[in-house]
C-alpha atoms as a PDB file:
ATOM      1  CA  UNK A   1       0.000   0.000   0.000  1.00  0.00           C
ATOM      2  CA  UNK A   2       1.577   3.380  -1.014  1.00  0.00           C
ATOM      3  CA  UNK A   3       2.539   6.186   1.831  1.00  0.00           C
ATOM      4  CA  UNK A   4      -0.601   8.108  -0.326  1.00  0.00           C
ATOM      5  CA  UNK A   5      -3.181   5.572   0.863  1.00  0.00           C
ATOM      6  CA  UNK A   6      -1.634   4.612   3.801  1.00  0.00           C
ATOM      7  CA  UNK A   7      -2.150   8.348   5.218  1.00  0.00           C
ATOM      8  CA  UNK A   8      -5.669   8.652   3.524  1.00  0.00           C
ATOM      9  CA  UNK A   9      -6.630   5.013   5.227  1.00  0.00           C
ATOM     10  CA  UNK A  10      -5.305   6.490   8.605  1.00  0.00           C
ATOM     11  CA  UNK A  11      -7.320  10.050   8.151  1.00  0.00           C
ATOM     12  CA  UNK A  12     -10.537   8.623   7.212  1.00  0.00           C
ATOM     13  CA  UNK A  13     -10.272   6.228  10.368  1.00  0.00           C
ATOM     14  CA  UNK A  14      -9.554   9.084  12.449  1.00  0.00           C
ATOM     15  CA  UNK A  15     -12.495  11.012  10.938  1.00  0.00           C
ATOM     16  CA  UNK A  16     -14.919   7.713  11.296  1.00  0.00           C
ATOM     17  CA  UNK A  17     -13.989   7.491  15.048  1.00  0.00           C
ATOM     18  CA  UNK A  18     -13.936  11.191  15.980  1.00  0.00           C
ATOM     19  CA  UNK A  19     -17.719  11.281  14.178  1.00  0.00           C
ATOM     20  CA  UNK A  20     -18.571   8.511  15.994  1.00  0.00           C
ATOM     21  CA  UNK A  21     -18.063   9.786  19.201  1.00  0.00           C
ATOM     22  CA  UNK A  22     -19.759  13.226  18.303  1.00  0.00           C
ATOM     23  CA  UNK A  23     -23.054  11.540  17.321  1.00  0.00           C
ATOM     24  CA  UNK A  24     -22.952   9.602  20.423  1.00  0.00           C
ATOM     25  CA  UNK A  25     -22.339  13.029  22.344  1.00  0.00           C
ATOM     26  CA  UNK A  26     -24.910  14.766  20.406  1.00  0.00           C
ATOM     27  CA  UNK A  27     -27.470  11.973  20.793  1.00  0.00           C
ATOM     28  CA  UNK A  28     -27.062  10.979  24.187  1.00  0.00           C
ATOM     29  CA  UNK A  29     -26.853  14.538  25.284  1.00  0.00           C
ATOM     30  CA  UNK A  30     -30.460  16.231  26.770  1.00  0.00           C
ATOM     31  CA  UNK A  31     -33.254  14.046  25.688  1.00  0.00           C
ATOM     32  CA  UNK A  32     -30.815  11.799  23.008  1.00  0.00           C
ATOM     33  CA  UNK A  33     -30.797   8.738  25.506  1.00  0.00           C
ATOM     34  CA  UNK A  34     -34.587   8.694  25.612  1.00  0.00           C
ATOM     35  CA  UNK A  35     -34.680   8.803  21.779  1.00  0.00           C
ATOM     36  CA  UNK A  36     -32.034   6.368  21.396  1.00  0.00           C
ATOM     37  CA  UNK A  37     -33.781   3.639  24.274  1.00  0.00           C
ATOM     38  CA  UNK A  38     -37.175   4.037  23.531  1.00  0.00           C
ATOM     39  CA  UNK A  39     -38.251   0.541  21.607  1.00  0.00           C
ATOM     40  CA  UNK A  40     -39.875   2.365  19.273  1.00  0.00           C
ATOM     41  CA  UNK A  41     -36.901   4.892  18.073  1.00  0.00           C
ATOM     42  CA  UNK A  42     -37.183   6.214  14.860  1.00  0.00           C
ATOM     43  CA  UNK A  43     -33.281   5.883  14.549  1.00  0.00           C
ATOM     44  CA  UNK A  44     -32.289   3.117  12.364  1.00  0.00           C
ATOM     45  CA  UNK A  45     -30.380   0.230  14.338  1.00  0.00           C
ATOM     46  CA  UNK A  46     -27.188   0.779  12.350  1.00  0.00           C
ATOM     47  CA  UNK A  47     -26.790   4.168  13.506  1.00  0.00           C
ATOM     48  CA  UNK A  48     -28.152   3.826  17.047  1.00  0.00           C
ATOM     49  CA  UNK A  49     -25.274   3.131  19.140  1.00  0.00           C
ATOM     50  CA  UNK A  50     -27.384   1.870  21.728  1.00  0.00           C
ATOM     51  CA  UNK A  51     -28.361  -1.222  19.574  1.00  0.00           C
ATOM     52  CA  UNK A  52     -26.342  -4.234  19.313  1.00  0.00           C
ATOM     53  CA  UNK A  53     -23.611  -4.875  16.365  1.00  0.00           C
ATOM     54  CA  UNK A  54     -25.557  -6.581  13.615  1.00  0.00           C
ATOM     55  CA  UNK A  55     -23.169  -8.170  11.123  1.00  0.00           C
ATOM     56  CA  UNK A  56     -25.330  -8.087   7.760  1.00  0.00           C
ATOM     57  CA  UNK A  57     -26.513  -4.257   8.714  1.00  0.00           C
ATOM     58  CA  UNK A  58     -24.908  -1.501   6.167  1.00  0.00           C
ATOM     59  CA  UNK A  59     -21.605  -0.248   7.825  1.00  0.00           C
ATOM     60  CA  UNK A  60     -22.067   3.352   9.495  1.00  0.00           C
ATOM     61  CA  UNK A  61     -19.321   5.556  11.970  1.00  0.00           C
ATOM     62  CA  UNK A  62     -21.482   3.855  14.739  1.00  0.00           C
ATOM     63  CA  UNK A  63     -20.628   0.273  13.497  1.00  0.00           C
ATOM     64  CA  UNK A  64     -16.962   0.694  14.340  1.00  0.00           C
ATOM     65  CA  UNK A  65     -18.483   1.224  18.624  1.00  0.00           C
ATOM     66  CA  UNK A  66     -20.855  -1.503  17.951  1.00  0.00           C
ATOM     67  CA  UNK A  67     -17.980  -3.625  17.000  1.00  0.00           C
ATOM     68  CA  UNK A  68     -15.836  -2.809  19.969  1.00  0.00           C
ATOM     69  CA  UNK A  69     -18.649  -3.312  22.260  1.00  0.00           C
ATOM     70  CA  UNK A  70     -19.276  -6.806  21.525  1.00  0.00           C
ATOM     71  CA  UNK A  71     -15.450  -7.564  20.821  1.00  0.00           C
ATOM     72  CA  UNK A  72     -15.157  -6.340  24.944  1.00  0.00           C
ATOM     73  CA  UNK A  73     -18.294  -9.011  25.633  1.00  0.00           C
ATOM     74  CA  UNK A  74     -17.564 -12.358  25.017  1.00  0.00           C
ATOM     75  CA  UNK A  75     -21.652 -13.314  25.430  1.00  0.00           C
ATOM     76  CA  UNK A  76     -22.405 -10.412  22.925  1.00  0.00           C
ATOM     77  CA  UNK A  77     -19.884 -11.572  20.734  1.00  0.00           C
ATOM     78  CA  UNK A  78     -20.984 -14.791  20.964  1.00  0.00           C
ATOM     79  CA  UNK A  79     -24.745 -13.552  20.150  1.00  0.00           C
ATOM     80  CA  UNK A  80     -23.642 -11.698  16.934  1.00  0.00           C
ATOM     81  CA  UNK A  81     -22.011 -14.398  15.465  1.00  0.00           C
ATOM     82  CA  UNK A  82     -25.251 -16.479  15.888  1.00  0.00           C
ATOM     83  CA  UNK A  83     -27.624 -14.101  14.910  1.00  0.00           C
ATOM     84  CA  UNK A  84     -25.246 -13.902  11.907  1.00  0.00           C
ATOM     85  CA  UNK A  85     -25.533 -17.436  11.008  1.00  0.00           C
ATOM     86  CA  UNK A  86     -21.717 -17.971  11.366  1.00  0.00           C
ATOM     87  CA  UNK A  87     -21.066 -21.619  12.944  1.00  0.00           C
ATOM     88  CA  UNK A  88     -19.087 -20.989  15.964  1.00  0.00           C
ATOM     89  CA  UNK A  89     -18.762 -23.687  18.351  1.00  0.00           C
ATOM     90  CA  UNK A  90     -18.186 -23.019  22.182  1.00  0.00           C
ATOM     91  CA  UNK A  91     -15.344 -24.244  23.851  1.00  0.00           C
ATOM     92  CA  UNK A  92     -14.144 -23.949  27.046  1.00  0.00           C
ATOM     93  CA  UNK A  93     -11.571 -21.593  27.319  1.00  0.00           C
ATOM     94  CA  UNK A  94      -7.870 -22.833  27.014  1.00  0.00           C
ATOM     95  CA  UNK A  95      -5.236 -22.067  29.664  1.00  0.00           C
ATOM     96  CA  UNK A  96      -1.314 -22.688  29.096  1.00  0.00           C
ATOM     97  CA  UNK A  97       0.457 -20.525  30.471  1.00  0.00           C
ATOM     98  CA  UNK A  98       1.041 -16.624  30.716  1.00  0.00           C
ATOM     99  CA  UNK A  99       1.506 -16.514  26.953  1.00  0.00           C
ATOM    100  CA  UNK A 100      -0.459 -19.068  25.666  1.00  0.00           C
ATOM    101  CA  UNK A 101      -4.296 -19.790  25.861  1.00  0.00           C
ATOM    102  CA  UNK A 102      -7.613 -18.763  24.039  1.00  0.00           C
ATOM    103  CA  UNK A 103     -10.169 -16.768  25.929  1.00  0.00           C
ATOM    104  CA  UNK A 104     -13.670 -17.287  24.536  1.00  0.00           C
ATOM    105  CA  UNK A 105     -12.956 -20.607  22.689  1.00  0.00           C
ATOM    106  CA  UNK A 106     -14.656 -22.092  20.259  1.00  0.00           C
ATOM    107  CA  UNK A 107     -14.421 -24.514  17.100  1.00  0.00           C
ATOM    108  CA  UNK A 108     -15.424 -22.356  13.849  1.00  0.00           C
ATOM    109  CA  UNK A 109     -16.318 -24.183  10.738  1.00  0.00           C
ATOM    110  CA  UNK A 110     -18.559 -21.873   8.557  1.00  0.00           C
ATOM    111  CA  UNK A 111     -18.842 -18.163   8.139  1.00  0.00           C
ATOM    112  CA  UNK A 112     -21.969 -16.622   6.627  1.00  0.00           C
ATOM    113  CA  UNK A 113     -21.744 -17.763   3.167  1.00  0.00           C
ATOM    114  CA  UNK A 114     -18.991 -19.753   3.162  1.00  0.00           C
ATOM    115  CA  UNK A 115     -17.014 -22.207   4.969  1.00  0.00           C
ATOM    116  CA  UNK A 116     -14.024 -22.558   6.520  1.00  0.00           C
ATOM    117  CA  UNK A 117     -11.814 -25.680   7.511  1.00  0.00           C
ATOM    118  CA  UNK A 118     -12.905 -26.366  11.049  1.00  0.00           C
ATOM    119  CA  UNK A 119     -10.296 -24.519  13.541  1.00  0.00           C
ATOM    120  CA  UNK A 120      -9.912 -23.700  17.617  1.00  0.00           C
ATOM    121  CA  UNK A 121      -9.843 -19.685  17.804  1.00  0.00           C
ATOM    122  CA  UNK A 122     -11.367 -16.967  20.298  1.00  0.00           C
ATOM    123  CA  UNK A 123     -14.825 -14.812  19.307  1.00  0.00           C
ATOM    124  CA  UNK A 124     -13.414 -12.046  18.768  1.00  0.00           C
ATOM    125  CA  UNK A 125     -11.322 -13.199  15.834  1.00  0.00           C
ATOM    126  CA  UNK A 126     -14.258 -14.952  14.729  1.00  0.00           C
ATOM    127  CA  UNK A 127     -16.144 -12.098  14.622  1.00  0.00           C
ATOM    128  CA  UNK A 128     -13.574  -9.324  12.938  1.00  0.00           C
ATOM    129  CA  UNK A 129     -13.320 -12.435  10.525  1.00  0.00           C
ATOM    130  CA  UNK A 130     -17.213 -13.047   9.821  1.00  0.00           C
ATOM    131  CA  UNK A 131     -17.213  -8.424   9.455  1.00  0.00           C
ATOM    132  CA  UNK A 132     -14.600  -9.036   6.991  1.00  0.00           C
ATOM    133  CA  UNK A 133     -16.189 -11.667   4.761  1.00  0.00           C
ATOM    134  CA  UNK A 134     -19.489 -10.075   5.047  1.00  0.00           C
ATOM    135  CA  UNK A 135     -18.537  -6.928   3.532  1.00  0.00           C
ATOM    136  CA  UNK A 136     -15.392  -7.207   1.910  1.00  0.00           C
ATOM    137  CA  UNK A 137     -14.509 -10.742   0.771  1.00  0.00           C
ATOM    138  CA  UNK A 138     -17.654 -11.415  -0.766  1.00  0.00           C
ATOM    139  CA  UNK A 139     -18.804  -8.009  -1.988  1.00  0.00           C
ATOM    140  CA  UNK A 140     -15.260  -7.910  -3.906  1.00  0.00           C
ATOM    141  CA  UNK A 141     -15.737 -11.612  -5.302  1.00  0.00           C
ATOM    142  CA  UNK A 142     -19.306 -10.462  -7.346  1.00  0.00           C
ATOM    143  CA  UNK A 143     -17.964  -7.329  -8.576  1.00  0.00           C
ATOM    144  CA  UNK A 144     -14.620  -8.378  -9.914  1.00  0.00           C
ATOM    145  CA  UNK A 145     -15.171 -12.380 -10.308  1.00  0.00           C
ATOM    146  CA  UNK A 146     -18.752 -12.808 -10.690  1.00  0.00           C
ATOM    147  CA  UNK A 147     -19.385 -15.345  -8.486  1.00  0.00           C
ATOM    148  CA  UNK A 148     -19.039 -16.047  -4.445  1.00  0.00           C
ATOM    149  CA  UNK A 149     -16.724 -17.191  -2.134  1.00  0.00           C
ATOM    150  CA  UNK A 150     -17.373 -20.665  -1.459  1.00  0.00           C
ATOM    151  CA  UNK A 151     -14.795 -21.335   0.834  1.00  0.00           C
ATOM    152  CA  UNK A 152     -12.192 -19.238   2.833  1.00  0.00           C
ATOM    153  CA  UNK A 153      -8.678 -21.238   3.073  1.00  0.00           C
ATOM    154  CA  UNK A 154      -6.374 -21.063   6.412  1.00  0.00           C
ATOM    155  CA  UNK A 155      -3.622 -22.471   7.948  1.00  0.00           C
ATOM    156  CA  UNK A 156      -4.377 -21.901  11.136  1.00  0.00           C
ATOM    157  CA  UNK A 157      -5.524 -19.281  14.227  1.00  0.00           C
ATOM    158  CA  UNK A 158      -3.826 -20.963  17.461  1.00  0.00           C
ATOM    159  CA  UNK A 159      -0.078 -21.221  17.948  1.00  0.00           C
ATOM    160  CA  UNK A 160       2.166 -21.408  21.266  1.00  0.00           C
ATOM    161  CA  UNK A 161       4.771 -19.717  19.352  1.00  0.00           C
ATOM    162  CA  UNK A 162       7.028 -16.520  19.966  1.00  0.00           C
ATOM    163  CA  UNK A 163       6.948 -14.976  16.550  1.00  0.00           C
ATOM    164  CA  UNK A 164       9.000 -14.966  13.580  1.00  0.00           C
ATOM    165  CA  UNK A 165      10.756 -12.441  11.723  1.00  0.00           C
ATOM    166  CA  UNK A 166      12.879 -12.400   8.256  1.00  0.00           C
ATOM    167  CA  UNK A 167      15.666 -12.651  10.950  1.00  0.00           C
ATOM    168  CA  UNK A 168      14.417 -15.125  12.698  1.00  0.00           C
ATOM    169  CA  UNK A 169      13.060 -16.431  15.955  1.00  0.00           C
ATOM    170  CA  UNK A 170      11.640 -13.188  18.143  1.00  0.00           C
ATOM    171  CA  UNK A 171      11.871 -12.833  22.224  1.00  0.00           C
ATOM    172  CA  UNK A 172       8.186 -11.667  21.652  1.00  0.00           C
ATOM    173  CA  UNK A 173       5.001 -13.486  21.630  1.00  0.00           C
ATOM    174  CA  UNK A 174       3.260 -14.221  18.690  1.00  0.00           C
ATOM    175  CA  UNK A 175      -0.616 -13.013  18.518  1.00  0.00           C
ATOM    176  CA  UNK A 176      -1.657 -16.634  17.089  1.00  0.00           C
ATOM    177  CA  UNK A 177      -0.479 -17.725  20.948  1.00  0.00           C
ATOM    178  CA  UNK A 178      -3.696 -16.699  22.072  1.00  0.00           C
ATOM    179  CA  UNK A 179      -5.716 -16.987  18.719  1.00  0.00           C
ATOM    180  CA  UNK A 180      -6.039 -13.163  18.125  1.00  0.00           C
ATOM    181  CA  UNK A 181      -5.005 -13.761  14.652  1.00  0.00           C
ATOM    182  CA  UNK A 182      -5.265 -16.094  11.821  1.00  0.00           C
ATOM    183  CA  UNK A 183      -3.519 -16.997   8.299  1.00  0.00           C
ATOM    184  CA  UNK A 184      -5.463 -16.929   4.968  1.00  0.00           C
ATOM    185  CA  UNK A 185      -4.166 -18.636   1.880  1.00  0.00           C
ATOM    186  CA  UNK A 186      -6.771 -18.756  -0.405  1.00  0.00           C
ATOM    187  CA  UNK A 187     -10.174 -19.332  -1.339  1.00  0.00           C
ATOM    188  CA  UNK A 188     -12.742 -21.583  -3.232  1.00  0.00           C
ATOM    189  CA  UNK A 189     -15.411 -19.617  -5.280  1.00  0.00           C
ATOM    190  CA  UNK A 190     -18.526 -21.242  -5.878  1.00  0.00           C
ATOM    191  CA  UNK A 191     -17.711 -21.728  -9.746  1.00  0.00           C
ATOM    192  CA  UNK A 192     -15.077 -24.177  -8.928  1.00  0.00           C
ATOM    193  CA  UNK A 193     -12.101 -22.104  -9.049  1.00  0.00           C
ATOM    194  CA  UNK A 194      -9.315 -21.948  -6.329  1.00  0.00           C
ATOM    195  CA  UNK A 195      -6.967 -19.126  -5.671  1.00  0.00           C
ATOM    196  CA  UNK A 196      -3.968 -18.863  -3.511  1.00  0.00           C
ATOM    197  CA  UNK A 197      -1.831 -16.084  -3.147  1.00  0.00           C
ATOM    198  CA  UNK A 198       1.434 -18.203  -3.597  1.00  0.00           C
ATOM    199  CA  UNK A 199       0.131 -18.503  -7.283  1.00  0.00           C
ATOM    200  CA  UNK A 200      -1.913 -15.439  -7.984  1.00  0.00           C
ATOM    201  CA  UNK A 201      -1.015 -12.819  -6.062  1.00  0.00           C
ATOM    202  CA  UNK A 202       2.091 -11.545  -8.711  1.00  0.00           C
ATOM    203  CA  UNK A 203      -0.047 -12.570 -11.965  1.00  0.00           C
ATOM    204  CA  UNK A 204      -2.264  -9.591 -14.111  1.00  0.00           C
ATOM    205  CA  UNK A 205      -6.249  -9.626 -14.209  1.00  0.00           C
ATOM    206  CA  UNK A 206      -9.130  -9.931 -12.107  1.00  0.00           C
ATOM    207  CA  UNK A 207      -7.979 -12.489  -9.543  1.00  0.00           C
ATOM    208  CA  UNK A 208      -5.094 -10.694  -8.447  1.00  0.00           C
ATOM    209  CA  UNK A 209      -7.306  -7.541  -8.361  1.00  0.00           C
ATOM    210  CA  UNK A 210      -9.801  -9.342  -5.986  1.00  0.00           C
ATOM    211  CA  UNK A 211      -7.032 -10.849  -3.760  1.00  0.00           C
ATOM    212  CA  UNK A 212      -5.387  -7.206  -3.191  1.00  0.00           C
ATOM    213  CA  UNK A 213      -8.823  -6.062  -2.811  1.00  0.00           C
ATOM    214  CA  UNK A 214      -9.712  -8.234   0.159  1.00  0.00           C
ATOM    215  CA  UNK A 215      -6.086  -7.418   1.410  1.00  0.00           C
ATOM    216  CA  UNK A 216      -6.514  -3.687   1.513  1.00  0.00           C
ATOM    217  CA  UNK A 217     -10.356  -4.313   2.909  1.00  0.00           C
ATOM    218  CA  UNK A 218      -8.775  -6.712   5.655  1.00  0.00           C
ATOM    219  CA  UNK A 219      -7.527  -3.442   7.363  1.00  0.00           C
ATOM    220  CA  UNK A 220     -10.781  -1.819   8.053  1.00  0.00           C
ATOM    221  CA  UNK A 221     -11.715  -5.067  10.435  1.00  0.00           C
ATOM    222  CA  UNK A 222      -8.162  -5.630  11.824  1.00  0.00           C
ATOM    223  CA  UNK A 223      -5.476  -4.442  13.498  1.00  0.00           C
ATOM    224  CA  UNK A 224      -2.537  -5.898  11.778  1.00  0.00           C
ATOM    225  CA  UNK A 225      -2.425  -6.776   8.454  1.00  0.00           C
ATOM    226  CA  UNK A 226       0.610  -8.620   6.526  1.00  0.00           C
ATOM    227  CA  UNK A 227       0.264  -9.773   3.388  1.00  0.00           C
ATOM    228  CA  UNK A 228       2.906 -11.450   0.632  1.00  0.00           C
ATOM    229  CA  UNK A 229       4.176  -7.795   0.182  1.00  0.00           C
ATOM    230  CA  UNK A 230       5.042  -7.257   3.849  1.00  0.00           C
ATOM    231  CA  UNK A 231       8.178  -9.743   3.851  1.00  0.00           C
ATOM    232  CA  UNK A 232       9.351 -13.661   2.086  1.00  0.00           C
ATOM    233  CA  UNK A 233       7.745 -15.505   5.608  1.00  0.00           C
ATOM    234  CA  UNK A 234       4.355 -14.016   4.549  1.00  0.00           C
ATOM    235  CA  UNK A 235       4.579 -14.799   0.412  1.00  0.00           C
ATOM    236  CA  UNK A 236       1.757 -17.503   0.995  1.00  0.00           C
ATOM    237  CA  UNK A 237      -0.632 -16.002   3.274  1.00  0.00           C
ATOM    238  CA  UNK A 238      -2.531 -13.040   4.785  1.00  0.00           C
ATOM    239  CA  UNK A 239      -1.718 -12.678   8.819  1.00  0.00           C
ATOM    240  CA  UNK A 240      -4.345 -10.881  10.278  1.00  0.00           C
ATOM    241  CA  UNK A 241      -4.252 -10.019  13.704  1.00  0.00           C
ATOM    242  CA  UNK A 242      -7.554  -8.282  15.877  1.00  0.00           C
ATOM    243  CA  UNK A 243      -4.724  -6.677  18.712  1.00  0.00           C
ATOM    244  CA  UNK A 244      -2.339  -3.908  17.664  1.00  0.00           C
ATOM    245  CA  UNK A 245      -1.538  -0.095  16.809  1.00  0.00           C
ATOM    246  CA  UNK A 246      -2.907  -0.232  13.490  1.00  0.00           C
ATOM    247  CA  UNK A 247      -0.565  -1.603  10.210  1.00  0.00           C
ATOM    248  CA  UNK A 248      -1.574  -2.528   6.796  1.00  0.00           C
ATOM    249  CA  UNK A 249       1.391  -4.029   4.308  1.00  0.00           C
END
């Protein structure tokens, strides 16, 4: 991603949030709360940040606080997803160690059009996944391939690993320790084809247009995103990562 749309990426974030918080001031200021609450509130759910995070609602500056909320509340979180359809099996939580565990566990195997191979990580990557999908991956697979996504491909969420760099072995942590990330290498569209970055991420035409699509689109729903451009270790996959100051390459 150039410095260009790096900066404009970062400014209309900033400009989402700060609006964000001014409707909620605005609103819930003199008799906003009461307009907001009342069960019959003219204010559509999507932009009623009272309401809960709906994942097939249009995206509005509220549905980045939605999102937060029920990424802080495992039960919301848990809600959303099956509201949304997405198979998400609970799991009781694992415990290693101090670096290693997943907090809201569960077993997902479908998202909410396609499926995924069936894999141990927490909610809330689950549910910055299921965003993602919902209005990126699939959106960007009937505009530029004319067809869905069938099938997202991974290599995995959960790792008890420190993580690796092109110099090798860091004194960190990794984020797939404790599931808050997960590695995408492909997908299966419903007309039979399967793409991979390894083999069309470099090539010319409409598949490498989609996968750099759903790259760039990856950073609106997480934290950290790494993609065959960042560095050789990540040449095969996306890494994206819910925790984190915000980095798209």
């Amino acid at each position: 991603m150039s410095k260009r749309s790096g900066r404009r990426r970062f400014l209309l974030s900033a400009a989402s949030f700060v609006f964000s918080i001014a409707v909620v001031a605005i609103l819930l200021g003199g008799g906003g709360w009461w307009l907001l609450a009342h069960p019959e509130t003219p204010v559509p759910p999507h932009w009623n940040p009272l309401r809960e995070l709906k994942v097939n609602a249009p995206v509005t500056p509220v549905t980045r606080f939605q999102l937060n909320r029920a990424l802080a509340n495992e039960g919301q979180c848990r809600a959303v997803l099956a509201e949304a359809g997405v198979n998400f099996e609970a799991m009781e939580d694992l415990v290693v160690d101090e670096n290693c565990g997943i907090a809201g566990r569960g077993r997902l195997s479908a998202l909410v059009a396609s499926k995924v191979e069936a894999v141990e990580t927490s909610c809330t990557t689950t549910l910055r996944l299921t965003m993602w999908e919902h209005h990126v991956v699939q959106p960007a697979a009937q505009s530029l391939l004319g067809t869905q996504v069938s099938r997202l491909r991974h290599v995995g969420s959960y790792n008890c690993r420190q993580m690796r760099t092109a110099q090798g072995k860091s004194s960190g942590w990794s984020s797939h320790a404790t599931a808050d990330s997960i590695d995408i290498v492909g997908v299966q569209l419903a007309d039979g084809r399967s793409l991979t970055l390894l083999s069309d991420w470099g090539t010319e035409g409409p598949e490498a247009l989609f996968l750099r699509e759903i790259w760039q689109g990856a950073c609106d729903w997480f934290r950290v995103v790494l993609g065959p451009d960042f560095n050789r270790l990540h040449a095969d996959h996306f890494h994206l990562q819910g925790p984190g100051w915000g980095y798209c390459r």
